[in-house]
Protein backbone atom coordinates (compact mmCIF):
# COMPACT_ATOMS: atom_id res chain seq x y z
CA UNK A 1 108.57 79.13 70.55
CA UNK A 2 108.35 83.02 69.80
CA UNK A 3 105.80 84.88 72.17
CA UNK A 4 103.91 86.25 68.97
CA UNK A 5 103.18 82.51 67.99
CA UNK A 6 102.54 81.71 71.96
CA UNK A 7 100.40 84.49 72.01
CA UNK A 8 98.48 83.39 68.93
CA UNK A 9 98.06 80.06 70.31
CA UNK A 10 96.10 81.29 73.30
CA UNK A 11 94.39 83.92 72.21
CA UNK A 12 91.19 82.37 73.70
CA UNK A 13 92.31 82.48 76.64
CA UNK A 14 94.22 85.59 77.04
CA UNK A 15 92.40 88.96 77.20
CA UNK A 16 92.85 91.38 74.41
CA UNK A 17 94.95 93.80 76.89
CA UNK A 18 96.85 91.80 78.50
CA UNK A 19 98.18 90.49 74.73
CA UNK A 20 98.77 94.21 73.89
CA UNK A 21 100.55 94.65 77.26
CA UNK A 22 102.81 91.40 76.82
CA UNK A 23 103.58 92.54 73.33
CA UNK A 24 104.54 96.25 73.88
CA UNK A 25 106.44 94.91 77.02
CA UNK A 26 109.92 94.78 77.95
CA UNK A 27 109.42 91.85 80.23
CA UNK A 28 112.10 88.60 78.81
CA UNK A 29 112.20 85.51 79.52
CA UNK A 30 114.19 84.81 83.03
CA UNK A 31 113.74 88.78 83.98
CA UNK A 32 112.25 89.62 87.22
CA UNK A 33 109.71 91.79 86.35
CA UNK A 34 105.96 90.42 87.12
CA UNK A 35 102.66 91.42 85.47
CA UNK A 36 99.49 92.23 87.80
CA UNK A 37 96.78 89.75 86.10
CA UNK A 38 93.26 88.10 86.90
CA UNK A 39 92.67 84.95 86.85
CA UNK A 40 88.91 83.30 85.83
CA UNK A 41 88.15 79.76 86.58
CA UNK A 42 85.95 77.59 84.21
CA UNK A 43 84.80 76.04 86.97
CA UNK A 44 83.62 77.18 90.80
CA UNK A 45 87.05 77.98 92.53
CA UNK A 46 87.91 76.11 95.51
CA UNK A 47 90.55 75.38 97.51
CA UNK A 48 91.26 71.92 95.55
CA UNK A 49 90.76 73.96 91.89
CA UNK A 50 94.28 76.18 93.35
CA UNK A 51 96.00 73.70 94.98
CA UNK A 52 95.80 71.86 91.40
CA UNK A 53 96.69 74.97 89.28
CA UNK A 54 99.49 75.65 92.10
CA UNK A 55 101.03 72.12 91.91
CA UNK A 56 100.65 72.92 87.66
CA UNK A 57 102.80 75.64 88.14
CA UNK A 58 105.58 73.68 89.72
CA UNK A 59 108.46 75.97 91.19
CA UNK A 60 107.01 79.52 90.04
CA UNK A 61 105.79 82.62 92.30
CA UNK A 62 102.43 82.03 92.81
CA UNK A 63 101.15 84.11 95.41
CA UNK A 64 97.94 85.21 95.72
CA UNK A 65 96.40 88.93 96.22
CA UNK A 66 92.46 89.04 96.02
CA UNK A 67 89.84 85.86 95.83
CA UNK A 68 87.55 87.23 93.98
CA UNK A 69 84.33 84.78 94.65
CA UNK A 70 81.52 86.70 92.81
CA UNK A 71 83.84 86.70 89.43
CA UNK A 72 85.31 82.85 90.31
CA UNK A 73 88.39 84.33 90.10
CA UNK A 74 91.89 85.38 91.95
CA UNK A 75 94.02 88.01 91.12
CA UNK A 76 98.57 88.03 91.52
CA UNK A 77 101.10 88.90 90.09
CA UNK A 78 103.68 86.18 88.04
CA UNK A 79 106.23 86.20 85.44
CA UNK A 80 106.22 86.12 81.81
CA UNK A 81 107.42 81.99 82.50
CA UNK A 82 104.75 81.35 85.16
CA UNK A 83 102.04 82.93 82.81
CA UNK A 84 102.97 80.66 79.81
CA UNK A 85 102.61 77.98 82.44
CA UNK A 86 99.20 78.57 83.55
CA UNK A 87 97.54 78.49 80.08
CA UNK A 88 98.59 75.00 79.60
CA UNK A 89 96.50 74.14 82.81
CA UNK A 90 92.69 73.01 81.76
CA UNK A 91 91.09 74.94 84.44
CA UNK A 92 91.71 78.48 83.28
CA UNK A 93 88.97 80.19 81.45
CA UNK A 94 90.41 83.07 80.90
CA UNK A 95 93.57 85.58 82.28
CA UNK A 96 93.00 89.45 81.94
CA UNK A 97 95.43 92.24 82.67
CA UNK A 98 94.83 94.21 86.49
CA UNK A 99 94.07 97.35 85.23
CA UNK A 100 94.83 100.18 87.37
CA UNK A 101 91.58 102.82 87.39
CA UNK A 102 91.93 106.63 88.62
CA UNK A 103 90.22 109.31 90.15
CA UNK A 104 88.19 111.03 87.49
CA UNK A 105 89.50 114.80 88.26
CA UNK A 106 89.68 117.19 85.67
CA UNK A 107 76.40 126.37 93.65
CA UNK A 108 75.55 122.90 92.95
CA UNK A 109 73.13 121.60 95.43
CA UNK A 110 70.71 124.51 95.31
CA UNK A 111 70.72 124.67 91.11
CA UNK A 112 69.12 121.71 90.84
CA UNK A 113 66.62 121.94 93.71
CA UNK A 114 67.70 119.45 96.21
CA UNK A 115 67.93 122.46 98.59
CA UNK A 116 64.06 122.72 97.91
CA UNK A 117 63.49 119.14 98.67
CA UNK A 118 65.02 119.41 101.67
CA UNK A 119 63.37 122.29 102.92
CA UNK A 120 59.40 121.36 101.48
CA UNK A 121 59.82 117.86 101.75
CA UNK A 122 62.30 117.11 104.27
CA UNK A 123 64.38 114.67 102.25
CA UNK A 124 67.59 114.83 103.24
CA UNK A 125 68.69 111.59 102.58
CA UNK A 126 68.18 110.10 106.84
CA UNK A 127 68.33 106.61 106.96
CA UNK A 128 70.44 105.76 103.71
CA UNK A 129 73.42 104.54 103.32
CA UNK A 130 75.83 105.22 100.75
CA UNK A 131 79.39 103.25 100.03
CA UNK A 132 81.77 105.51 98.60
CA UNK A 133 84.53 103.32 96.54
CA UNK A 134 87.21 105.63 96.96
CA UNK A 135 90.66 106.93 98.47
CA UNK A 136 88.77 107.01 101.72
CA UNK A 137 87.25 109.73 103.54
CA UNK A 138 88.37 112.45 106.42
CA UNK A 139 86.09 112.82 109.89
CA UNK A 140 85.53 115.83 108.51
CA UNK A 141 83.07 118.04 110.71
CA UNK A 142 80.48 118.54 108.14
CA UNK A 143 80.33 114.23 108.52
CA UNK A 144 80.95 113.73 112.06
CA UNK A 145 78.29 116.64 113.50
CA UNK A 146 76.39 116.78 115.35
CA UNK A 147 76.46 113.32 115.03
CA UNK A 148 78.98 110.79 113.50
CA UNK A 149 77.30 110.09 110.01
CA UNK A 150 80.09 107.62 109.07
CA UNK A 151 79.01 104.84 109.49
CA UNK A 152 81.68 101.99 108.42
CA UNK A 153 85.02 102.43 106.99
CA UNK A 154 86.72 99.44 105.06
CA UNK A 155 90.37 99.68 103.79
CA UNK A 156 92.17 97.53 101.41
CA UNK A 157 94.76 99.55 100.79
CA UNK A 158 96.69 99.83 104.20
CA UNK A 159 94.14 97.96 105.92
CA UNK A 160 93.75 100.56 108.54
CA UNK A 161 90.69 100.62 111.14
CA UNK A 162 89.90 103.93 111.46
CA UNK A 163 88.51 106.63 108.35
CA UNK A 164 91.47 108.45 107.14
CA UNK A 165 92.13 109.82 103.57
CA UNK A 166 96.03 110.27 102.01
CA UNK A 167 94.91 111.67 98.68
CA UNK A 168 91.47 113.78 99.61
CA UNK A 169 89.33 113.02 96.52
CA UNK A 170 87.48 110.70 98.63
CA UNK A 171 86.35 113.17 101.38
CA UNK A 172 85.51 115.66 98.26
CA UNK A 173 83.14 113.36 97.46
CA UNK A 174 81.90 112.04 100.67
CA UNK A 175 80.84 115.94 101.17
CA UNK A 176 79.34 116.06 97.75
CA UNK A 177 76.89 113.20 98.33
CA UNK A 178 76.36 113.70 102.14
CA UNK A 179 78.18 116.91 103.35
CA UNK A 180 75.50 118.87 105.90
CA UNK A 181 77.40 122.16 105.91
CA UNK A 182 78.01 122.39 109.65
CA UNK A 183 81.17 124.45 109.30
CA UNK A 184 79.63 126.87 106.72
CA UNK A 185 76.69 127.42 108.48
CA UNK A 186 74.76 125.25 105.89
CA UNK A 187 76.46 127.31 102.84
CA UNK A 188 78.00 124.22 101.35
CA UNK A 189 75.19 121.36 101.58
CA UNK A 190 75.18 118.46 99.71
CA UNK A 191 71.87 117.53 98.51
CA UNK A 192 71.23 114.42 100.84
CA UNK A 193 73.21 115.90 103.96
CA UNK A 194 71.53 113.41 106.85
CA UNK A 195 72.69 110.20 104.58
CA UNK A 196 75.34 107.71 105.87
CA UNK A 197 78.47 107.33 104.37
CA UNK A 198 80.66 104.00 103.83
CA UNK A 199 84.50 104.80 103.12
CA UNK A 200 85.65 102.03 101.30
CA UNK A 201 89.24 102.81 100.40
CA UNK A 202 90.13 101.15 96.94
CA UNK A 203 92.35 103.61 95.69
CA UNK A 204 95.63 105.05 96.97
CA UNK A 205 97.49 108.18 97.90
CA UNK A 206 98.08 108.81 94.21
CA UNK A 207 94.17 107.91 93.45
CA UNK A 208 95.26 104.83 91.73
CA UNK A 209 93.73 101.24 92.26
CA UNK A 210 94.03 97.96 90.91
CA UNK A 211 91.07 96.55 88.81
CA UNK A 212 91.34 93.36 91.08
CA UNK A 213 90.88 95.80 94.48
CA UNK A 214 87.88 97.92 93.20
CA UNK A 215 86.24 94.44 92.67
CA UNK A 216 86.60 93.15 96.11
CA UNK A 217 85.70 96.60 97.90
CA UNK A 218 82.19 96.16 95.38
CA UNK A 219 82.18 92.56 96.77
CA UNK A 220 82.20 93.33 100.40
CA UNK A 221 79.56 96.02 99.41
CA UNK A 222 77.85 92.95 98.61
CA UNK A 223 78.18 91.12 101.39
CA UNK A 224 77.91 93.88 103.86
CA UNK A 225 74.76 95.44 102.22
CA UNK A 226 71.96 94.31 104.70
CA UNK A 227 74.01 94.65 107.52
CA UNK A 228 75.11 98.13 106.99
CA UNK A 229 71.90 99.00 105.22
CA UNK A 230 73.39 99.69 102.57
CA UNK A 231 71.87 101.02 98.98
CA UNK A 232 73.96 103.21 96.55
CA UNK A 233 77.50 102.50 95.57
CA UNK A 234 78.96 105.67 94.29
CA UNK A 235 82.68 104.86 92.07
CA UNK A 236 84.27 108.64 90.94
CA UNK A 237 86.87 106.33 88.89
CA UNK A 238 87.66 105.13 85.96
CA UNK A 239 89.96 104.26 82.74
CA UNK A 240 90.50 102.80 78.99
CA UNK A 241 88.01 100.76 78.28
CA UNK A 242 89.43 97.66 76.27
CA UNK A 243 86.27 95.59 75.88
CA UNK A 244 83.14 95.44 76.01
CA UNK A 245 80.97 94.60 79.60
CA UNK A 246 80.36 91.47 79.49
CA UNK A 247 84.32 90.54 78.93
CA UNK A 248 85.01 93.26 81.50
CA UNK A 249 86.30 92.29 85.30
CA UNK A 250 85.27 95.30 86.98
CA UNK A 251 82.47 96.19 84.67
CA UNK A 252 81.12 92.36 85.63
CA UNK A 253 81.26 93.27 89.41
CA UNK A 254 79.61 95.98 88.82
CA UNK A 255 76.64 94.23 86.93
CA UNK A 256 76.30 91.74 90.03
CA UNK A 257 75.87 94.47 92.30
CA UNK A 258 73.44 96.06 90.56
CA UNK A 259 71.90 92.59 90.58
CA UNK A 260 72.09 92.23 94.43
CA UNK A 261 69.91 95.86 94.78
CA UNK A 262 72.70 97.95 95.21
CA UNK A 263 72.00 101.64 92.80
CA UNK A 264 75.99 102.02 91.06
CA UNK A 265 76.72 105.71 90.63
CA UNK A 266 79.11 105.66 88.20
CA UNK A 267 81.85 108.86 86.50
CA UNK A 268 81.49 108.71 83.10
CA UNK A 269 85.55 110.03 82.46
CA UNK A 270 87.02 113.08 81.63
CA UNK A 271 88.02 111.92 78.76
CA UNK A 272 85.96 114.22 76.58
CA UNK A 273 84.87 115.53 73.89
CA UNK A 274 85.68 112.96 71.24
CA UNK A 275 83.44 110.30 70.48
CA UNK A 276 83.81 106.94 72.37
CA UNK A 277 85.18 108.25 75.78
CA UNK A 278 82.96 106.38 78.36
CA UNK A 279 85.83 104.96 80.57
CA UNK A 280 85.26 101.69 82.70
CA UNK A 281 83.52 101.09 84.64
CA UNK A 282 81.16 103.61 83.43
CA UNK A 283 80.47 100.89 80.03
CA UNK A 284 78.08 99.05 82.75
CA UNK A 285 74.80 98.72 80.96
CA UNK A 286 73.07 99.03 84.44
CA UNK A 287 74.70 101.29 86.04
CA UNK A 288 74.22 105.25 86.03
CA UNK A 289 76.86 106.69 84.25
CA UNK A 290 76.83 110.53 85.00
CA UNK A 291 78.58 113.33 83.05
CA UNK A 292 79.59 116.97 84.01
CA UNK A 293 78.14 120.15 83.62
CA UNK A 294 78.79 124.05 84.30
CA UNK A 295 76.10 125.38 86.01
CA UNK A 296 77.78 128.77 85.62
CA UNK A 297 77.13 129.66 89.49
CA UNK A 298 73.65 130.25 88.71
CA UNK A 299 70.35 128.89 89.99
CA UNK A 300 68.63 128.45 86.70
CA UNK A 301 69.48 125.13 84.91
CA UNK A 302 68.90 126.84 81.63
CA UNK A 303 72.30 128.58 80.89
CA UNK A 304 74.42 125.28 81.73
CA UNK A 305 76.47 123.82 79.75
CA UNK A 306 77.97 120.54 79.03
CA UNK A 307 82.00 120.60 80.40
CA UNK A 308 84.69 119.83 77.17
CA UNK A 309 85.92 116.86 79.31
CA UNK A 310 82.99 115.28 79.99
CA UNK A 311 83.39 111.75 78.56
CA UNK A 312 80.88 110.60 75.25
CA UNK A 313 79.16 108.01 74.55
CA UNK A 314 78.48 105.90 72.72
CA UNK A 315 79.92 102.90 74.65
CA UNK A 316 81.12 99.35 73.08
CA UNK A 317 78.09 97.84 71.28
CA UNK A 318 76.12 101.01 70.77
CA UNK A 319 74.80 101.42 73.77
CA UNK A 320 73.94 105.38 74.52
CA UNK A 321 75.92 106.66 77.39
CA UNK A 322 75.99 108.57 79.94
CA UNK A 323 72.77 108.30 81.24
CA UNK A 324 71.98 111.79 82.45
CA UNK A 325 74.68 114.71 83.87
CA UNK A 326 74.95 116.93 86.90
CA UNK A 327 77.06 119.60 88.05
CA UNK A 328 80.89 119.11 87.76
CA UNK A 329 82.58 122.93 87.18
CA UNK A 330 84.60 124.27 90.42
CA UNK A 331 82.45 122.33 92.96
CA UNK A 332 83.33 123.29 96.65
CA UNK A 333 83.22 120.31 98.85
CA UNK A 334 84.99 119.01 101.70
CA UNK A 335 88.93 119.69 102.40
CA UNK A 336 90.93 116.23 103.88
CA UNK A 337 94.14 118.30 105.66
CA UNK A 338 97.59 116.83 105.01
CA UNK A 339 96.32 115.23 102.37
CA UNK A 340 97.92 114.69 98.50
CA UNK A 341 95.55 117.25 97.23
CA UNK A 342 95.85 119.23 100.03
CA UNK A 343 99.30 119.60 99.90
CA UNK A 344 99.69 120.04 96.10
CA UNK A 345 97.17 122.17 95.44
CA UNK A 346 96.83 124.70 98.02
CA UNK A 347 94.97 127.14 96.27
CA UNK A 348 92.51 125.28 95.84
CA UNK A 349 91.17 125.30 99.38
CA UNK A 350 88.58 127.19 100.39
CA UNK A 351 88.88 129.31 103.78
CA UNK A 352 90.22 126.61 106.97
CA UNK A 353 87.52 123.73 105.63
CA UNK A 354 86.86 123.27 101.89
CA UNK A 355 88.49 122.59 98.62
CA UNK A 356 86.91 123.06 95.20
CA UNK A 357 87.00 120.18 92.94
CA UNK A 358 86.02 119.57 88.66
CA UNK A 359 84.97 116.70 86.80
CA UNK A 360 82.45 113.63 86.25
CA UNK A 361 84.07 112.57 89.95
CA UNK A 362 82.32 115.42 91.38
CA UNK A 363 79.06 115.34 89.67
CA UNK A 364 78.44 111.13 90.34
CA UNK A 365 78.27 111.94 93.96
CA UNK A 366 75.85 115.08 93.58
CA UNK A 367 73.65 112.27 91.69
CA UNK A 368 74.27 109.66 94.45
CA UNK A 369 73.07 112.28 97.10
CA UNK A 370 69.75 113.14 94.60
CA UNK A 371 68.93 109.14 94.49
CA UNK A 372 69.41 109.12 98.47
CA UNK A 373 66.60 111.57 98.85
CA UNK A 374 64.45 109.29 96.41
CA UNK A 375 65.32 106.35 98.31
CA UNK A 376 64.09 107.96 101.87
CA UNK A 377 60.74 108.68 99.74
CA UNK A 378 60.28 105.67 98.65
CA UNK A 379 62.49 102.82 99.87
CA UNK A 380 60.87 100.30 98.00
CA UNK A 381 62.00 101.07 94.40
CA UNK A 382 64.82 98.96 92.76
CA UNK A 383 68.21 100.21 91.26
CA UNK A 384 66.18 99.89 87.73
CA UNK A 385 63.36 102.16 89.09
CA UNK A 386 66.00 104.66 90.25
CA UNK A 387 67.75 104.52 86.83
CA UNK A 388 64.33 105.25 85.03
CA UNK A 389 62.81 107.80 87.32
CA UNK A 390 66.03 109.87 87.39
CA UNK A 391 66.10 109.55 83.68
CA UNK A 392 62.41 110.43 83.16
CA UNK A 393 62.54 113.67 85.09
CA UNK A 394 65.88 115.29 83.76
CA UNK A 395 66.28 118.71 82.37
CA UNK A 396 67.01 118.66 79.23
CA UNK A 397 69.53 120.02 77.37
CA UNK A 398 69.08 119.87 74.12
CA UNK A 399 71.84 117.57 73.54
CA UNK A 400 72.43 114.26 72.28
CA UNK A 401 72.23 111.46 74.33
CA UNK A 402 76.02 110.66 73.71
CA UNK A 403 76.44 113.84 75.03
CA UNK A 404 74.55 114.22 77.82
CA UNK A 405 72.30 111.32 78.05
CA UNK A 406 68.60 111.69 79.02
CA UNK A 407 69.81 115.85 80.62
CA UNK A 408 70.53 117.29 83.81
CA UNK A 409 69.60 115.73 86.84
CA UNK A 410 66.98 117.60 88.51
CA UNK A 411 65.02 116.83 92.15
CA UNK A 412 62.34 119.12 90.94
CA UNK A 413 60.24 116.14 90.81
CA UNK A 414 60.33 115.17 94.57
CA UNK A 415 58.38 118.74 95.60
């Protein structure tokens, strides 16, 4: 049988991408070369639901990389023989393609008024805890003083113990959300700078992470929430979005978190400024998807302007994305030493302790470190609240909402 004609016969049960990707492949028949896929049960997956589909498969590579629970799923990595093999088994509901999602990198804090929150109101974010899905994060001084403000670290990368961070994205945004300024003498504060911070490496030296990985670092968000008092997940990733939500891995993940009361804090993608550029997971109806602006290095919000690579909306099915923006333009955050970055991109670093950043990546945190302050006001309010209130009280723009969503986030509303 051809693989166009295979491909037509299980087209229910083969994802749209992972088609494309078999059909613009170079893997043959009796080649080596594997394909990273997920796997969705029809029915609850247990042990005896994989032992079956194992014994289906006979003599082919089976091995397995993530359970995936909250999606009834698993995620490996077979051949183009072993996947023809697994559709004829009755359990699968579907098999997508493990996307790999980046790091979306292409005077904030005090332009839109955290710093005055902080100072009249004494929000600074104390007692909140915010998981940062990322390449991990550096015990960086402006974290660790005067007291150690990281307060779990989780890595399914390398599945090391203690916080580290290869690339140095992470730590950028760690410092955007929660960064206190200790080594500037308060000069580069992040608008919630007493908040704690959860490094949960999903991504790798090069930024890059597997669909299947992002999902169970969201899942032991999950799980973990209550214990680590956890209530903002904040993702600086994305990439090409190739359906809509509800037929969407990562994007589903995302939706249960939501569900569980976690706030998702999501980069919209640089991507911008064409039509149609949300990336994923940033399509998540109930997330907040956040955007990038220039604030020009000025205090008024009035002369910004929305970045070219911002991502637009509108996102599959209509639905108006982002939901608001924040500043994204030559951010200066936190420098990880040794790092990818670091090494790279030297001039980017800004005397012995910070590196300057752009893109939707660095404005989600800025958001995530806004929503921290709310929380400490009122811990009551559900990631829905959040969503509305933040919407509610933007600055506006004048824009579209494919452009820039509701406006510019601004705490102005806290005083």
């Amino acid at each position: 049988m051809s693989r166009q004609l295979w491909l037509e016969q299980n087209s229910s049960r083969i994802h749209t991408a992972l088609r494309k990707r078999i059909q613009h492949s170079q893997v043959r028949r009796g080649t080596s070369a594997k394909i990273p896929i997920i796997i969705k049960f029809k029915q609850k997956m247990t042990p005896a639901q994989l032992k079956s589909l194992q014994k289906h498969l006979e003599s082919h590579d089976f091995p397995i990389k993530h359970h995936l629970p909250i999606l009834n799923s698993v995620s490996s990595r077979v051949s183009m023989n072993c996947l023809k093999q697994m559709c004829s088994w009755h359990g699968i509901d579907k098999i997508y393609v493990d996307g790999i999602k980046k790091t979306s990198l292409y005077i904030a804090t005090p332009s839109i008024s955290s710093s005055s929150v902080q100072k009249k109101q004494g929000l600074t974010g104390k007692g909140i805890n915010i998981a940062i899905l990322d390449t991990g994060v550096y015990r960086h001084p402006d974290l660790i003083q005067p007291c150690n403000r990281i307060v779990a670290f989780k890595d399914f990368i390398n599945h090391r113990k203690l916080p580290y961070d290869d690339n140095g994205h992470g730590t950028h945004i760690a410092g955007d959300a929660a960064g206190n300024g200790w080594m500037s003498k308060g000069k580069y504060k992040s608008p919630a700078p007493k908040a704690g911070i959860v490094g949960v490496k999903v991504l790798d030296k090069n930024g890059d992470g597997y669909d299947s990985t992002i999902i169970k670092g969201i899942e032991w968000c999950i799980a973990n929430r209550k214990r680590l008092k956890l209530r903002i997940l904040s993702m600086s990733l994305g990439g090409t979005v190739n359906s809509p939500c509800s037929d969407d891995p990562l994007c589903q993940a995302v939706e249960k978190a939501i569900k569980a009361g976690l706030t998702v804090v999501i980069a919209a993608g640089n991507s911008g400024p064409g039509r149609r550029t949300i990336e994923s997971p940033g399509i998540s109806p109930s997330a907040i998807t956040v955007g990038a602006v220039d604030d020009r290095r000025t205090l008024t919000q009035k002369d910004d302007r929305i970045t070219s690579y911002s991502s637009r909306g509108p996102a599959p099915g209509g639905r108006k994305k982002p939901d608001l923006v924040a500043p994204g333009e030559t951010i200066i955050s936190l420098r990880a030493p040794h790092s990818k970055l670091d090494r790279e991109l030297p001039y980017l670093r800004i005397a012995k302790n910070y590196f300057v950043l752009s893109g939707t990546s660095v404005s989600t945190p800025i958001v995530s470190g806004v929503i921290a302050q709310l929380l400490q006001r009122n811990p009551s309010l559900t990631p829905k609240q959040v969503k509305s209130i933040l919407k509610k009280n933007t600055f506006s723009l004048k824009l579209p909402p494919n452009t820039a969503g509701s406006g510019e986030i601004n705490a102005r509303f806290l005083l």
